[in-house]
Protein backbone atom coordinates (compact mmCIF):
# COMPACT_ATOMS: atom_id res chain seq x y z
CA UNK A 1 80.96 162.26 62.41
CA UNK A 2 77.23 163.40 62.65
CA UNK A 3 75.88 164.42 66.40
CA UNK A 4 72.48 166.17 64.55
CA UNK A 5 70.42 163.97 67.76
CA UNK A 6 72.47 165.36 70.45
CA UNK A 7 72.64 169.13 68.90
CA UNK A 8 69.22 169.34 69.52
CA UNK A 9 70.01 169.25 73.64
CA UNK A 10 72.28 172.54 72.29
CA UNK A 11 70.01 174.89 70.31
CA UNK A 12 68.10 176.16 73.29
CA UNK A 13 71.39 176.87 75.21
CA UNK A 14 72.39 180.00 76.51
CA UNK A 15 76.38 180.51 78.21
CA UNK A 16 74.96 180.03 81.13
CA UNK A 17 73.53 176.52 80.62
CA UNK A 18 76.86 175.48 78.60
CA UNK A 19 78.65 176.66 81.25
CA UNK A 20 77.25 173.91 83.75
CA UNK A 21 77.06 171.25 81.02
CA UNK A 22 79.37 168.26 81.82
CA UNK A 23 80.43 167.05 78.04
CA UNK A 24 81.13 171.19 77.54
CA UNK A 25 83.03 171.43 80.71
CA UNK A 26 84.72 168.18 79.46
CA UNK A 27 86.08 170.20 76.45
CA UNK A 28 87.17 173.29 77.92
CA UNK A 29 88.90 171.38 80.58
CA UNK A 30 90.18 169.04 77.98
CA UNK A 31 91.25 170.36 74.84
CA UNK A 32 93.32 167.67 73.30
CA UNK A 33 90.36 164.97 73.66
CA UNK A 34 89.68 164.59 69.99
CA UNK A 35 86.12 163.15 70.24
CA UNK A 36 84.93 166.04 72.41
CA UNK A 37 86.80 168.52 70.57
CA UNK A 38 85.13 167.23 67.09
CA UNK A 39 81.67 167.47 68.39
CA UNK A 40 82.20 171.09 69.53
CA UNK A 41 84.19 172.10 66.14
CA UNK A 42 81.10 170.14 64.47
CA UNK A 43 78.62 171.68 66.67
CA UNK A 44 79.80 175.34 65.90
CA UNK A 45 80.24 175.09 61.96
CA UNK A 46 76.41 173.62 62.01
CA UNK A 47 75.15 176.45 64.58
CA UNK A 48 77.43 179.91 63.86
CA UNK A 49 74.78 181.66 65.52
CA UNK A 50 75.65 180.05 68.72
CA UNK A 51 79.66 181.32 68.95
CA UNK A 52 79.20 184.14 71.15
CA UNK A 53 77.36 181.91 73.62
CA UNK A 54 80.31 179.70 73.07
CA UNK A 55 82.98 182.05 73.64
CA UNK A 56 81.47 183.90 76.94
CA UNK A 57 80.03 179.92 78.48
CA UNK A 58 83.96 179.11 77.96
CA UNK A 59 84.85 182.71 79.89
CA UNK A 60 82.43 181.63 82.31
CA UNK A 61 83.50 178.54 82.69
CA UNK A 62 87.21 178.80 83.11
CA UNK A 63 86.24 182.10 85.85
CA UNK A 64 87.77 181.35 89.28
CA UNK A 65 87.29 183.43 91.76
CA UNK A 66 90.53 185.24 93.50
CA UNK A 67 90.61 184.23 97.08
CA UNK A 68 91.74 186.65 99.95
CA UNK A 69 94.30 186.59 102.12
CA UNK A 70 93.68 185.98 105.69
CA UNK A 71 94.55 189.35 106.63
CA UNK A 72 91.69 190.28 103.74
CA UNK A 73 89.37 188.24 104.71
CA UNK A 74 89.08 189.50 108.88
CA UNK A 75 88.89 192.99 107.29
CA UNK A 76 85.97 192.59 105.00
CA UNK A 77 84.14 190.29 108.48
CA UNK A 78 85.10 192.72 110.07
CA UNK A 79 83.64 195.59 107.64
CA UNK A 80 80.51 193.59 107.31
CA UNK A 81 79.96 193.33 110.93
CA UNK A 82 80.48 197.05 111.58
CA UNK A 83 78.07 197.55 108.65
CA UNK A 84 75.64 195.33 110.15
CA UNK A 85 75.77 196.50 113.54
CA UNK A 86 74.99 200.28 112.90
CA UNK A 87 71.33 201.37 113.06
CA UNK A 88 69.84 202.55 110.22
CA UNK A 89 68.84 206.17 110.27
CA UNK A 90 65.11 206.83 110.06
């Protein structure tokens, strides 16, 4: 299958904008769809240049951040707040 009219959207792209892109976040989230996959796969072998982009928008992309623990959480408030509150020294 030929997608040479939508690469063109592509060639420009650094991770970061792949990493916001809906029909890329549709293929990292959804390996097995065979359309998407094929037009990635297809993508790539036309544009080599563009696999490290590829490889850190997917790290990107699949990044979640680790959330605290409530016990964490007061103590960085509560280190920001004592941070905040102290007067600089002139």
């Amino acid at each position: 299958m030929m997608y040479s009219d939508t690469y063109v959207k592509y060639e420009s792209y650094l991770a970061e904008d792949f990493a916001i892109d809906t029909l890329f976040l549709q293929w990292v989230a959804e390996p097995s769809n065979t359309d998407i996959c094929n037009f990635w796969q297809d993508f790539l072998l036309s544009h080599p240049h563009k696999n490290l982009e590829i490889e850190y928008a997917v790290f990107l992309a699949t990044q979640r951040p680790v959330p605290l623990c409530k016990s964490e959480e007061q103590e960085l408030w509560k280190a920001i707040t004592s941070t905040l509150s102290k007067k600089p020294i002139l």
